[in-house]
PDB file of N, CA and C in Angstrom:
ATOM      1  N   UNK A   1       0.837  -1.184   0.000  1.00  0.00           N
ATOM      2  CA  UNK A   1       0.000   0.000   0.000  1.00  0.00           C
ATOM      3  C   UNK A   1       0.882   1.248   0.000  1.00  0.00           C
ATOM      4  N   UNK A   2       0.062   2.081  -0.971  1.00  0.00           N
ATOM      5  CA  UNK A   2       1.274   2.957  -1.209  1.00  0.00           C
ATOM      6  C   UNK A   2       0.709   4.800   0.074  1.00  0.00           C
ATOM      7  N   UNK A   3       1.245   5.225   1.234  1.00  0.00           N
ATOM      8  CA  UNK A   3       1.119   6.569   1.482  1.00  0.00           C
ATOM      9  C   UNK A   3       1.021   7.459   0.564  1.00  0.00           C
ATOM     10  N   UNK A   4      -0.066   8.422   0.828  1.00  0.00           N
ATOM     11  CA  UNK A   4      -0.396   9.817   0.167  1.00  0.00           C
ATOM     12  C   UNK A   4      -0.251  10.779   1.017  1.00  0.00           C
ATOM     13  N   UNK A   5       0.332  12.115   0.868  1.00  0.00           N
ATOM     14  CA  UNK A   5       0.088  13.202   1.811  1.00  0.00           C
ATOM     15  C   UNK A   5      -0.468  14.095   0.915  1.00  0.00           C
ATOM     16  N   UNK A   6      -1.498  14.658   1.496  1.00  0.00           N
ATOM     17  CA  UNK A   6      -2.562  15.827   0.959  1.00  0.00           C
ATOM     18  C   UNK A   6      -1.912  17.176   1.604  1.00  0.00           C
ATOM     19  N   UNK A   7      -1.222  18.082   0.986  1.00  0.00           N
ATOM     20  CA  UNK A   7      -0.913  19.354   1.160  1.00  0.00           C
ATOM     21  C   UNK A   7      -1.759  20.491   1.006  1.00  0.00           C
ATOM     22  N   UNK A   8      -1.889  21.469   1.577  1.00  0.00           N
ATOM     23  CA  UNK A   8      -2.421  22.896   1.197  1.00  0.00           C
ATOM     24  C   UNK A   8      -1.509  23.655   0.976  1.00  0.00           C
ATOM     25  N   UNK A   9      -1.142  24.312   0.322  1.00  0.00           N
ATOM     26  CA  UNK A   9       0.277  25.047   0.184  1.00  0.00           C
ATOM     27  C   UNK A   9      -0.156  26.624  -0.281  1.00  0.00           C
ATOM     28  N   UNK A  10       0.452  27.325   0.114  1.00  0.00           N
ATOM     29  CA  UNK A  10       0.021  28.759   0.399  1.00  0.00           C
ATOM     30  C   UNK A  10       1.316  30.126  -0.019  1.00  0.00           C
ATOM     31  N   UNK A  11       1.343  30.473  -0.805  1.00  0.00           N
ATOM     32  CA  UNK A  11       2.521  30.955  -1.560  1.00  0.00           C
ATOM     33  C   UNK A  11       2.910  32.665  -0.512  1.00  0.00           C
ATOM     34  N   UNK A  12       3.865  32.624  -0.067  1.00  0.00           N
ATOM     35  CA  UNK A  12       4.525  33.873   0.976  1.00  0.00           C
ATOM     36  C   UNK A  12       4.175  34.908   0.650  1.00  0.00           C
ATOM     37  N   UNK A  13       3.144  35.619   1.156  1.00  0.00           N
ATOM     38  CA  UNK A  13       2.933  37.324   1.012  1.00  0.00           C
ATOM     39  C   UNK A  13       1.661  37.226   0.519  1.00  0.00           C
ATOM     40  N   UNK A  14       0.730  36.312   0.070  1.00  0.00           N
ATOM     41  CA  UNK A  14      -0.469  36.445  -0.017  1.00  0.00           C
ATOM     42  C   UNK A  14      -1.579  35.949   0.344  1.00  0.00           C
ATOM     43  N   UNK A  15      -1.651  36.122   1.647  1.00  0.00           N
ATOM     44  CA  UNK A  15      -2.614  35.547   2.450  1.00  0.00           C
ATOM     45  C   UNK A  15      -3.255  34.269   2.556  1.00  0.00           C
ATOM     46  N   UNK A  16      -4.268  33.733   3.374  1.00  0.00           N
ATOM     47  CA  UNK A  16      -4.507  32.694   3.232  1.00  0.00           C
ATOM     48  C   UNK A  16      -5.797  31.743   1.845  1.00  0.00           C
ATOM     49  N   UNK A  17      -6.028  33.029   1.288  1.00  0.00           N
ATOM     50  CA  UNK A  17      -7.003  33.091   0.423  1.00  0.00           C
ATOM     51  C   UNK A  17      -6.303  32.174  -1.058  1.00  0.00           C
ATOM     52  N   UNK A  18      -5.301  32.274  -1.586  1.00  0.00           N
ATOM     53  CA  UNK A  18      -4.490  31.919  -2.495  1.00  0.00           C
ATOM     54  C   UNK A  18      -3.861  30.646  -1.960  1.00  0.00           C
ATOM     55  N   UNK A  19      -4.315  29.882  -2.620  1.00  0.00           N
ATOM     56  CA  UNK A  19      -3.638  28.140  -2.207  1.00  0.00           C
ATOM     57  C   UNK A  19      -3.550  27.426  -3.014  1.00  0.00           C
ATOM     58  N   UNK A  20      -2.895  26.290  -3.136  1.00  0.00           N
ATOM     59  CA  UNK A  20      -3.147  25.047  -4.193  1.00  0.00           C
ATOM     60  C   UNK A  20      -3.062  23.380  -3.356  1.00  0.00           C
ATOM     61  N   UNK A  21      -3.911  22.975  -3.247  1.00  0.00           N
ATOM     62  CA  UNK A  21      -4.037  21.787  -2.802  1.00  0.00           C
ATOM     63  C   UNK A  21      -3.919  20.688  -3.449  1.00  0.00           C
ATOM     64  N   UNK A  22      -2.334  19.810  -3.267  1.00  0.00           N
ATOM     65  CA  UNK A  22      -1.368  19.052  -4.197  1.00  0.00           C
ATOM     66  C   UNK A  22      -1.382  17.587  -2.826  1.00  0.00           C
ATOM     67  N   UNK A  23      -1.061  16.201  -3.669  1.00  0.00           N
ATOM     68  CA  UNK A  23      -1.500  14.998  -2.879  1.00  0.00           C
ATOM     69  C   UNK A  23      -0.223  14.582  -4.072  1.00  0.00           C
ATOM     70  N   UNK A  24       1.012  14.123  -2.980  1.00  0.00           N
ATOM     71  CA  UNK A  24       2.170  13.470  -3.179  1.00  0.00           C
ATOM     72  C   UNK A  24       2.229  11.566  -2.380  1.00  0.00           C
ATOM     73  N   UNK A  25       3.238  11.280  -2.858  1.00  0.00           N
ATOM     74  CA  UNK A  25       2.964   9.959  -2.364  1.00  0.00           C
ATOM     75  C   UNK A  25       4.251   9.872  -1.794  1.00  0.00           C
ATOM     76  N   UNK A  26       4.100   9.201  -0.461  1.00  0.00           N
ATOM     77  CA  UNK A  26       5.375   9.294   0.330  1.00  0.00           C
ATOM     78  C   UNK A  26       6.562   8.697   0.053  1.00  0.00           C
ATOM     79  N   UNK A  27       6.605   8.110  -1.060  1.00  0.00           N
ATOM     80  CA  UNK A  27       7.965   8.049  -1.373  1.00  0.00           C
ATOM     81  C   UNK A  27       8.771   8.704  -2.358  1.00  0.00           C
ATOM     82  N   UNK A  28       7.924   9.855  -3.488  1.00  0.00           N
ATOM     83  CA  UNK A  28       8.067  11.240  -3.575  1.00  0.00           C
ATOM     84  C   UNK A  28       9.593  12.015  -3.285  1.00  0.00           C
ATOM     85  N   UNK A  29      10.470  12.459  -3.433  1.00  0.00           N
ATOM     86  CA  UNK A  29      11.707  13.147  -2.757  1.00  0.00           C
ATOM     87  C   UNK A  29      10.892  14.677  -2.996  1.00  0.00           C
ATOM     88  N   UNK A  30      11.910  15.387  -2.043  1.00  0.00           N
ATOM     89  CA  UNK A  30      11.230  16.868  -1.948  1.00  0.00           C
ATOM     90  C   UNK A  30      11.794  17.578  -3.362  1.00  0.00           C
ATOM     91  N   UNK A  31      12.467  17.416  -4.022  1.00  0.00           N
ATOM     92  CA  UNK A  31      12.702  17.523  -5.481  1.00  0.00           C
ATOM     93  C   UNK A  31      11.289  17.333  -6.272  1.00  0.00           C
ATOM     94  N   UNK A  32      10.739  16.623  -6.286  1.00  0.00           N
ATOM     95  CA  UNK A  32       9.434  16.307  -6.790  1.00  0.00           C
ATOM     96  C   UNK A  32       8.508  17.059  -6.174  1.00  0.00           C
ATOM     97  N   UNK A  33       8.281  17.442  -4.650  1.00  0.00           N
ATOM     98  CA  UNK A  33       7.592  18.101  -4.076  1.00  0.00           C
ATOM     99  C   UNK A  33       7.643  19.327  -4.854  1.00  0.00           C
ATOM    100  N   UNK A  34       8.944  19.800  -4.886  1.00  0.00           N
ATOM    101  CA  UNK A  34       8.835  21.439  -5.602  1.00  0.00           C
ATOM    102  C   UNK A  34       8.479  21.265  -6.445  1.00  0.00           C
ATOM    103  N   UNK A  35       8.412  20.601  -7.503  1.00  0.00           N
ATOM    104  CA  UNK A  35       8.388  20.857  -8.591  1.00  0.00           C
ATOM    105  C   UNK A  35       6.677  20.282  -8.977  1.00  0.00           C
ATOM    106  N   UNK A  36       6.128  19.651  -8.128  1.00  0.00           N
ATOM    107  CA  UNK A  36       4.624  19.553  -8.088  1.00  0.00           C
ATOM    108  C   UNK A  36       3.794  21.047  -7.621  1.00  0.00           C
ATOM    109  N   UNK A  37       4.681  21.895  -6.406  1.00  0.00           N
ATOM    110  CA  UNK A  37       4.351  22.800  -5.831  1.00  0.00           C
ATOM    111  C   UNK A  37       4.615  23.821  -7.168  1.00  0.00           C
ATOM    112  N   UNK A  38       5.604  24.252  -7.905  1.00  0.00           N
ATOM    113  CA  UNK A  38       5.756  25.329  -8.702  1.00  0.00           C
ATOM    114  C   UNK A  38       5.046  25.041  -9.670  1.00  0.00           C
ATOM    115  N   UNK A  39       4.680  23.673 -10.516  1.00  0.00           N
ATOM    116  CA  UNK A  39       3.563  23.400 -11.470  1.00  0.00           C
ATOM    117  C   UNK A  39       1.813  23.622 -10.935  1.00  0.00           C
ATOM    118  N   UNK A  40       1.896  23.732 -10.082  1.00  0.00           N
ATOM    119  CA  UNK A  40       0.774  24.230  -9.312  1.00  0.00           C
ATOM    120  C   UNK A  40       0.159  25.492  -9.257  1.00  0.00           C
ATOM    121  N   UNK A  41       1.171  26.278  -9.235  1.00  0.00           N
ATOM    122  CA  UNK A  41       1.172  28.037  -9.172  1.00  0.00           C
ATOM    123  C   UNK A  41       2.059  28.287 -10.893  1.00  0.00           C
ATOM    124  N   UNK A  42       1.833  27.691 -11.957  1.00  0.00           N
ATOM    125  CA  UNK A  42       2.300  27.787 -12.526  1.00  0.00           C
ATOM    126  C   UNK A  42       3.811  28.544 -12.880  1.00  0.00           C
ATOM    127  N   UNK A  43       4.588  28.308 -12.360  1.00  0.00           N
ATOM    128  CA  UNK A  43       5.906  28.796 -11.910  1.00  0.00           C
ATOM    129  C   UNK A  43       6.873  27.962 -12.630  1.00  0.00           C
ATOM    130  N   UNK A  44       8.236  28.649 -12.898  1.00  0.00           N
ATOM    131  CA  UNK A  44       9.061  27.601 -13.279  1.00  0.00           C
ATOM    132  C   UNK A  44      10.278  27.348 -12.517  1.00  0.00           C
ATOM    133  N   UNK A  45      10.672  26.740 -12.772  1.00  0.00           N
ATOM    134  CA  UNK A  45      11.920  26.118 -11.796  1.00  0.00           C
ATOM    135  C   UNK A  45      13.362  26.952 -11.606  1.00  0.00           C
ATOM    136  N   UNK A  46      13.387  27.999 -12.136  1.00  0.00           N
ATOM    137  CA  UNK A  46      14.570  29.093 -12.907  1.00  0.00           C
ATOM    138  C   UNK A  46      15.052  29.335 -11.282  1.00  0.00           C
ATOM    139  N   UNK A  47      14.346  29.344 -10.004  1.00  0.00           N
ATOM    140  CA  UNK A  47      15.720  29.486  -8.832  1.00  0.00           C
ATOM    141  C   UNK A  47      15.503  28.478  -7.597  1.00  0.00           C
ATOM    142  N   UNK A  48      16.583  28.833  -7.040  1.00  0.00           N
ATOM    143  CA  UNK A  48      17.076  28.582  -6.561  1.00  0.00           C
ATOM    144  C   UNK A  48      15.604  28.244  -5.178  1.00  0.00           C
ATOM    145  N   UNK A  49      15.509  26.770  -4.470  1.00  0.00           N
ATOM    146  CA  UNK A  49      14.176  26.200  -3.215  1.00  0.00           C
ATOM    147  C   UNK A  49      14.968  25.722  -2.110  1.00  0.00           C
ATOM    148  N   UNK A  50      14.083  26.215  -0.814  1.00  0.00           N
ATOM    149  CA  UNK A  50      14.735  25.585   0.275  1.00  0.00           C
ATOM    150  C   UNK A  50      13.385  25.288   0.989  1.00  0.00           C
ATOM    151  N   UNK A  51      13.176  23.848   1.791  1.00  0.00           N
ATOM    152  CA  UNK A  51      12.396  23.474   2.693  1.00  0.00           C
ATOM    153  C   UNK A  51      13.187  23.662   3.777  1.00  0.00           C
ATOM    154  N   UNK A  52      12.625  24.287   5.199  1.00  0.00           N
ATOM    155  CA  UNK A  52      12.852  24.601   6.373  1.00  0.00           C
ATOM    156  C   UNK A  52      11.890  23.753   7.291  1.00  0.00           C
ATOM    157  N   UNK A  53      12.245  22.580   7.824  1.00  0.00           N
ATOM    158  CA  UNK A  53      11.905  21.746   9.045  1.00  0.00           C
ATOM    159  C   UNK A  53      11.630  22.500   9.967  1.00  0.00           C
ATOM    160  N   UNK A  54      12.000  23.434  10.306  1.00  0.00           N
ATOM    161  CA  UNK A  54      11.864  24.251  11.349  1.00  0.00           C
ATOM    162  C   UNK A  54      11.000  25.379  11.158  1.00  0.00           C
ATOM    163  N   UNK A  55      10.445  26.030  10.084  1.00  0.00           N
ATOM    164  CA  UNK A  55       9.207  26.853   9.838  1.00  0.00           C
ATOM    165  C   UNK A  55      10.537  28.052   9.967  1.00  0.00           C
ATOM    166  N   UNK A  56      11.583  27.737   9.503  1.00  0.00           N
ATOM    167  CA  UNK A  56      12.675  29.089   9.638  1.00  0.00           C
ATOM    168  C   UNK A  56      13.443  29.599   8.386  1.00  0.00           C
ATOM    169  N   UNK A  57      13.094  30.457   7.980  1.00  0.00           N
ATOM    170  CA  UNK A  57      13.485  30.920   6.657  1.00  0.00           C
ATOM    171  C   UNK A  57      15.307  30.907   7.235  1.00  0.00           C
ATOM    172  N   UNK A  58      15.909  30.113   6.134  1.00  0.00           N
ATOM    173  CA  UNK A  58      17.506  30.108   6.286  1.00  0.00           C
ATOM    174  C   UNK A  58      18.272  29.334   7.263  1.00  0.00           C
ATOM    175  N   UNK A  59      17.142  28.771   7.532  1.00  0.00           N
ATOM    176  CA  UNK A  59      17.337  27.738   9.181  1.00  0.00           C
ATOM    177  C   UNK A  59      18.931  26.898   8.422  1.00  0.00           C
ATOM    178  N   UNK A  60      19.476  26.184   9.740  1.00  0.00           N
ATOM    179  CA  UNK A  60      19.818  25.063   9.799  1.00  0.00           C
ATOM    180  C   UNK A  60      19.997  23.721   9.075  1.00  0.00           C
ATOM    181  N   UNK A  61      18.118  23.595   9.922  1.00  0.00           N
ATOM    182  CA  UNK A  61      17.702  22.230   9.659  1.00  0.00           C
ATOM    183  C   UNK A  61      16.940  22.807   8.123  1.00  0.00           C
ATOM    184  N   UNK A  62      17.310  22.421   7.153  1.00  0.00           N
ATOM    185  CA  UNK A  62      16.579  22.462   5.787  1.00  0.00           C
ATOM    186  C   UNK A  62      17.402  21.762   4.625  1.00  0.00           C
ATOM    187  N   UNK A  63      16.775  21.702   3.602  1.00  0.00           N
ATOM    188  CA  UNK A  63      16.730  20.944   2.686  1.00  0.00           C
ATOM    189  C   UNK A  63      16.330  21.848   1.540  1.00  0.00           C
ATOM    190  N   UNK A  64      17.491  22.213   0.927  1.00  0.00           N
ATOM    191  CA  UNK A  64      17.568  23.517  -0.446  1.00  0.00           C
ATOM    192  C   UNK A  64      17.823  22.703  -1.966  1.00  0.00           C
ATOM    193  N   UNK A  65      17.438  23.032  -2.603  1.00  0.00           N
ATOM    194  CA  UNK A  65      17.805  22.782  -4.229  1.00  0.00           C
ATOM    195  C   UNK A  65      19.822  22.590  -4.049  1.00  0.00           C
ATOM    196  N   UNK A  66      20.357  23.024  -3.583  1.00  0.00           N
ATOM    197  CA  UNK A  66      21.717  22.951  -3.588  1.00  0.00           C
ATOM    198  C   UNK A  66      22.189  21.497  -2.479  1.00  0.00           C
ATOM    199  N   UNK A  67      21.152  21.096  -1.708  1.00  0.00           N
ATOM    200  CA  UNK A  67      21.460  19.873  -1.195  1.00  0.00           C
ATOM    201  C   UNK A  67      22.367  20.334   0.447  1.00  0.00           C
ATOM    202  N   UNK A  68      22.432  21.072   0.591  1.00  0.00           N
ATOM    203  CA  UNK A  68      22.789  21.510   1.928  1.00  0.00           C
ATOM    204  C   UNK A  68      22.307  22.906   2.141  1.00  0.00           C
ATOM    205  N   UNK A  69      22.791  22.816   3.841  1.00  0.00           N
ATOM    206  CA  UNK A  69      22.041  24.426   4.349  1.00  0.00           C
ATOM    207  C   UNK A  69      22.634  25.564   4.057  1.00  0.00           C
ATOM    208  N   UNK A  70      21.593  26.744   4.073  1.00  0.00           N
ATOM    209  CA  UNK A  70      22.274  28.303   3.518  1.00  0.00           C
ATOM    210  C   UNK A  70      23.749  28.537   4.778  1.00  0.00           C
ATOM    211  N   UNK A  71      23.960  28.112   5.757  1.00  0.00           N
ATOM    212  CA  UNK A  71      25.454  28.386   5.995  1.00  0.00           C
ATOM    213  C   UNK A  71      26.377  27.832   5.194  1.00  0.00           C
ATOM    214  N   UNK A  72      26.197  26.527   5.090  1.00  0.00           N
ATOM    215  CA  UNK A  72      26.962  25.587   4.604  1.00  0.00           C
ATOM    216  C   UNK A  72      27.458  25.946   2.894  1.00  0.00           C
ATOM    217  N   UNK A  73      26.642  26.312   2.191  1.00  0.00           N
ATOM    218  CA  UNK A  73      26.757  27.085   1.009  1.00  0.00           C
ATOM    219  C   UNK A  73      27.632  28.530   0.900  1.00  0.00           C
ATOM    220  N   UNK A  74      27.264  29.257   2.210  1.00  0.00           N
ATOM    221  CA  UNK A  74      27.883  30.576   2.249  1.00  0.00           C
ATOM    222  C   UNK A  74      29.423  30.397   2.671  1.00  0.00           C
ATOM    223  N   UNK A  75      30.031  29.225   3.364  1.00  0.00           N
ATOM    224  CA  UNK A  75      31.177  29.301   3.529  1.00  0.00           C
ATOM    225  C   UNK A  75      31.791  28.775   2.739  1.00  0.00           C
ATOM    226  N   UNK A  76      31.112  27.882   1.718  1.00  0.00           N
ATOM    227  CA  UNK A  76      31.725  27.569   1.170  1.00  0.00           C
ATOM    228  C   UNK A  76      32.475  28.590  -0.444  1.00  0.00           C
TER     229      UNK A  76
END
C-alpha cells in the first residue's frame, strides 16, 4: 500500500485566500515536491528552493535545491 500526503500550500505574502491543494505519495523526494508545488502556481523552476523543518526561513535544519544548508553554502 502505497502513502499519500494531501498538502495545502500557500505561496509567501499572499494571504490565506491563495492556495493550491497538491496529494504526493510518500515516497516522492522533496525535489518532486517542488516541482509539483511550482507546477501548481504555474511557476518555473529558474531558482534557486529551500524546505525549512523548522518553519525558519535560512534555518539550519533544511533541505535547499543545492542539497545543503544556507550556511553551509555561504562558507563555502
Amino acid at each position: 500500500m502505497r502513502i499519500q500526503y494531501t498538502l495545502k500550500v500557500y505561496p509567501a505574502g499572499l494571504g490565506r485566500s491563495v492556495y493550491r491543494t497538491i496529494t504526493i505519495c510518500g515516497t516522492d523526494t522533496l525535489d518532486q515536491l517542488c516541482m509539483a508545488i511550482l507546477n501548481a502556481f504555474d511557476f518555473t523552476a529558474e531558482h534557486l528552493y529551500e524546505f525549512c523543518m523548522d518553519n525558519k526561513m535560512y534555518s539550519e535544519d533544511c533541505y535547499s535545491s543545492l542539497g545543503s544548508s544556507p550556511s553551509a553554502r555561504m562558507a563555502a
